[in-house]
C-alpha atoms as a PDB file:
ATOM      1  CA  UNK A   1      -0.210 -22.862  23.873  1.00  0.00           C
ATOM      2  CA  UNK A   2      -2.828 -22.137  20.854  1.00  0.00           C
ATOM      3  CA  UNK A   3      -2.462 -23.372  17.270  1.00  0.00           C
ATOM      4  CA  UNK A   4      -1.894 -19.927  16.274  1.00  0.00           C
ATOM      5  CA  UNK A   5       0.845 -19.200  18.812  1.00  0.00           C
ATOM      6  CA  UNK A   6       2.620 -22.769  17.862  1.00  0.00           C
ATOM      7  CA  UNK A   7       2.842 -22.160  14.524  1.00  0.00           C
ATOM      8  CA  UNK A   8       4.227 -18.346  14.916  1.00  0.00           C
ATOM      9  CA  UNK A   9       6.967 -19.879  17.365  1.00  0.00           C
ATOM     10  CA  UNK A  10       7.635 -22.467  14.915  1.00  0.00           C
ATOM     11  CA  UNK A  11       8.185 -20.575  12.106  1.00  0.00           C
ATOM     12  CA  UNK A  12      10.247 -18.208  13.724  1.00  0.00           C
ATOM     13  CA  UNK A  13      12.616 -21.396  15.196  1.00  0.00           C
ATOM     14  CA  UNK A  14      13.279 -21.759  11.321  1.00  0.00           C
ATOM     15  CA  UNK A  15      16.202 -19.844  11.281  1.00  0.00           C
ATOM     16  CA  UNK A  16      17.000 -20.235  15.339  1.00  0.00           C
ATOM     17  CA  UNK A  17      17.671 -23.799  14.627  1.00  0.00           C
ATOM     18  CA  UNK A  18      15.255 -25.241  17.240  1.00  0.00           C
ATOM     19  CA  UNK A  19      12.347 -25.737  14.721  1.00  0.00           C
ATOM     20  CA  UNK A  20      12.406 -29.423  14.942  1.00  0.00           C
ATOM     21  CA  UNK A  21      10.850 -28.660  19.038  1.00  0.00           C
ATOM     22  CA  UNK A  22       7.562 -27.957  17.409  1.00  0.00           C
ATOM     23  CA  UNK A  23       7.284 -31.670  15.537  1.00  0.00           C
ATOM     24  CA  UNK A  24       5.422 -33.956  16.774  1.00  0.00           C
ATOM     25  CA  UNK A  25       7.472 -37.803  17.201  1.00  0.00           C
ATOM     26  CA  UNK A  26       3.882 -38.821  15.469  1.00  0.00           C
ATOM     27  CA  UNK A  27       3.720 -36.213  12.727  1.00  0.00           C
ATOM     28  CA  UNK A  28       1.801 -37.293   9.434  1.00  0.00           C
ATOM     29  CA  UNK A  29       2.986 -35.553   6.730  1.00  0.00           C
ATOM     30  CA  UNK A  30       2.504 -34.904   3.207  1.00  0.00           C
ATOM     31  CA  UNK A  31       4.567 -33.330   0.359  1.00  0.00           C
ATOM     32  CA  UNK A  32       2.282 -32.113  -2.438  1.00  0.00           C
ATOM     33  CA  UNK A  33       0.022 -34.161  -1.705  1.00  0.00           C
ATOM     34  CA  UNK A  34      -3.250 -34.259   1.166  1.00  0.00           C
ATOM     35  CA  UNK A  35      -1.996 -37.907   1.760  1.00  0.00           C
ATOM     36  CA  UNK A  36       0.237 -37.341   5.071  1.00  0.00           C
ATOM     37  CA  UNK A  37       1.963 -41.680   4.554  1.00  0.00           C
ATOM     38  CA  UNK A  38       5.111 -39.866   5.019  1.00  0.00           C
ATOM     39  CA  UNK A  39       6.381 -39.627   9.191  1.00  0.00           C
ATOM     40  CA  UNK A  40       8.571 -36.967  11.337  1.00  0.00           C
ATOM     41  CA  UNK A  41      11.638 -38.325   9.992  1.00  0.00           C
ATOM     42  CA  UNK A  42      11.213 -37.591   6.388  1.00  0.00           C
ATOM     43  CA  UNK A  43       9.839 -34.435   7.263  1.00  0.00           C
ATOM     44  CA  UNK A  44      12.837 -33.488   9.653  1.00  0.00           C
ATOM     45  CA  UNK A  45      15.424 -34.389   6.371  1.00  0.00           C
ATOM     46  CA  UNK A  46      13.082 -32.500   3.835  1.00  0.00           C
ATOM     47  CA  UNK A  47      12.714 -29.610   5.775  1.00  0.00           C
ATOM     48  CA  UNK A  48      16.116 -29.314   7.218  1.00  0.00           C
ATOM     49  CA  UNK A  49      17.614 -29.427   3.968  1.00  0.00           C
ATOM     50  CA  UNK A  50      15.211 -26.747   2.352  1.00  0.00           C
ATOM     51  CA  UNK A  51      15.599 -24.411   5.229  1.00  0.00           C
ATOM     52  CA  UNK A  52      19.690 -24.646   5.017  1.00  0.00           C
ATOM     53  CA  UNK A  53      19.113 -23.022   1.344  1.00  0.00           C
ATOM     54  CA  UNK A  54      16.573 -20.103   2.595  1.00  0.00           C
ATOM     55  CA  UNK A  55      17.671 -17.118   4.619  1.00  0.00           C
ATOM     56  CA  UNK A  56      14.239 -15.644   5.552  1.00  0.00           C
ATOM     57  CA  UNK A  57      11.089 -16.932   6.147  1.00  0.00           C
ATOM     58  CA  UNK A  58       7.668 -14.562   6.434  1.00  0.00           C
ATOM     59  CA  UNK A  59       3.989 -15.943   6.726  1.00  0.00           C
ATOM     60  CA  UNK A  60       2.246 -13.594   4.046  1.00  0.00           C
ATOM     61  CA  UNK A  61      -0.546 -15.389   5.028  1.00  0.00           C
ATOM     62  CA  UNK A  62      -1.693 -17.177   8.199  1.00  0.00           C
ATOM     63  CA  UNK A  63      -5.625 -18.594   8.770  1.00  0.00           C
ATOM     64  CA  UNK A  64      -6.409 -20.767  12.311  1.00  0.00           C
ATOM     65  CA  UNK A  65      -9.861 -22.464  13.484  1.00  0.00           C
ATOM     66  CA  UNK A  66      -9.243 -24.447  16.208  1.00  0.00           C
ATOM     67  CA  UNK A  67      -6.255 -26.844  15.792  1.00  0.00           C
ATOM     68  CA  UNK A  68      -6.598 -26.477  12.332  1.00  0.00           C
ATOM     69  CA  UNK A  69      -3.841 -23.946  10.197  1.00  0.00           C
ATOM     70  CA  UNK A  70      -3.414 -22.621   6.504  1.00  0.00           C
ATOM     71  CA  UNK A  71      -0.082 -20.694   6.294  1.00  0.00           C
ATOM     72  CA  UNK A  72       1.125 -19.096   2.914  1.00  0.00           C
ATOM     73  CA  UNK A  73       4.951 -19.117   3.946  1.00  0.00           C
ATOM     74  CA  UNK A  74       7.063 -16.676   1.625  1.00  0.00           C
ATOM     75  CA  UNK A  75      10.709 -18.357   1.772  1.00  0.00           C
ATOM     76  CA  UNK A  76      13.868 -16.707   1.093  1.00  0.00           C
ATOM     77  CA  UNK A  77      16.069 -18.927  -0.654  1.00  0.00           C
ATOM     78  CA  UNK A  78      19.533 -18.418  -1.998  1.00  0.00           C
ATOM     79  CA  UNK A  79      21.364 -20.667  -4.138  1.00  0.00           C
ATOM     80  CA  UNK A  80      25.116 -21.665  -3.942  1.00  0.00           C
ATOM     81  CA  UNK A  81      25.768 -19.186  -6.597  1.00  0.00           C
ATOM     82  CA  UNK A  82      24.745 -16.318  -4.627  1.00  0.00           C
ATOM     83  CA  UNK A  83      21.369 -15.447  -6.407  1.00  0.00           C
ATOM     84  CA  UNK A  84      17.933 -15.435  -4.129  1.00  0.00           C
ATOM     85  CA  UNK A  85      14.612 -15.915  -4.949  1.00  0.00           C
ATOM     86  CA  UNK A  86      11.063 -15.841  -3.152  1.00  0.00           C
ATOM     87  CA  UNK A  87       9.188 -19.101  -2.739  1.00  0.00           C
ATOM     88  CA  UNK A  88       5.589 -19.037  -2.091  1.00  0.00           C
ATOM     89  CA  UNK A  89       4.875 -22.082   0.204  1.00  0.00           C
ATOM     90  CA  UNK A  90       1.114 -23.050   0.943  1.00  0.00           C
ATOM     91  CA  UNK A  91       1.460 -25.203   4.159  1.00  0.00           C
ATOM     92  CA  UNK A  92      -1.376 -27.046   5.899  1.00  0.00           C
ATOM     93  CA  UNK A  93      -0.797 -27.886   9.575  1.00  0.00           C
ATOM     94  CA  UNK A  94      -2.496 -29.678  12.630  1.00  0.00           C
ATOM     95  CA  UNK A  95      -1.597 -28.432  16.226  1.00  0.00           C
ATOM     96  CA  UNK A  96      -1.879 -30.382  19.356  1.00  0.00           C
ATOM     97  CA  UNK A  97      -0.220 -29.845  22.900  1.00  0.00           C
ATOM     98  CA  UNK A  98       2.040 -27.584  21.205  1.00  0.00           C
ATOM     99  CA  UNK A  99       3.181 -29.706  18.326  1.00  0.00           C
ATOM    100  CA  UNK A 100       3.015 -30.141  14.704  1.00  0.00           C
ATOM    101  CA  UNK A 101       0.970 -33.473  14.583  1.00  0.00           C
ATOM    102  CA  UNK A 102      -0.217 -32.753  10.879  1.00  0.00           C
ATOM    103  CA  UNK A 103       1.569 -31.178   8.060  1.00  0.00           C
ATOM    104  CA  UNK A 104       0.857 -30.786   4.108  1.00  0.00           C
ATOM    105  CA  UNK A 105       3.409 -28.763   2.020  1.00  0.00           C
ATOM    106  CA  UNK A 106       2.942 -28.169  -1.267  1.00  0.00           C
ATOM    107  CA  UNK A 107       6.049 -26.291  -3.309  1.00  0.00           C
ATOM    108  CA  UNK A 108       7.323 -26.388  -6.875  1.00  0.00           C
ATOM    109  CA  UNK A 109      10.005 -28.653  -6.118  1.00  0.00           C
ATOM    110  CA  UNK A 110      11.182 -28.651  -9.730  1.00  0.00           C
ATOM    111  CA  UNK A 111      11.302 -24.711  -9.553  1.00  0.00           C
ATOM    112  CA  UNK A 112      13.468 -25.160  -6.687  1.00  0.00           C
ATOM    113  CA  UNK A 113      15.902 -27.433  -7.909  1.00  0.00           C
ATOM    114  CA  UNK A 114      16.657 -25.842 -11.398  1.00  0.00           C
ATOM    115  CA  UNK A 115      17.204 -22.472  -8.818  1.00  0.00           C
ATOM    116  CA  UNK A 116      19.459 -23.792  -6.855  1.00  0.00           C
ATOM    117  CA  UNK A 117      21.288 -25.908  -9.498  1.00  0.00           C
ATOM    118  CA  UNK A 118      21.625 -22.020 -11.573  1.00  0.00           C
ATOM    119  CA  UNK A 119      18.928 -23.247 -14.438  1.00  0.00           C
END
């Protein structure tokens, strides 16, 4: 499978429930920062429990050399009041074999709290 076709399949397993398929048991990762010292499991927890708060996911933007890919994710999110908003995600990943081995996500995770807490 291509880098390109991985990360279409994964994103669209967001919402299918079988994104964690695509995740490498050796993912690096990093959240808002290029330093990936973070592993699959925090990964799995942080992005489980931001995609239970989004309905939609679209990639307004999607760039792949090799195993190399830059992805501007636009997440729907709605909060437990009811209201939604668009988050603009810029994700870096690293494809082998079919898996996520690399991953660097960088949102406004302030933003997203005082959303979902109503602020």
């Amino acid at each position: 499978m291509t880098t390109k076709q991985t990360v279409l399949n994964y994103y669209s397993a967001i919402h299918a429930e079988n994104w964690q398929d695509y995740i490498s048991d050796k993912l690096a990762y990093g959240f808002n920062s290029a330093e990936q010292n973070l592993g699959k499991q925090d990964y799995l927890q942080g992005a489980g429990n931001f995609f239970n708060s989004t309905t939609n996911v679209e990639l307004a933007h999607l760039v792949v050399e090799g195993d190399k890919a830059a992805v501007i994710a636009r997440y729907t999110a709605k909060s437990p009041a009811g209201a939604t908003q668009i988050f603009e995600v810029p994700e870096f990943l690293t494809v082998r074999d079919g898996k996520i081995v690399a991953s660097s996500i960088y949102l406004d995770g302030a933003a997203f709290m005082a959303f979902i807490k109503g602020e």
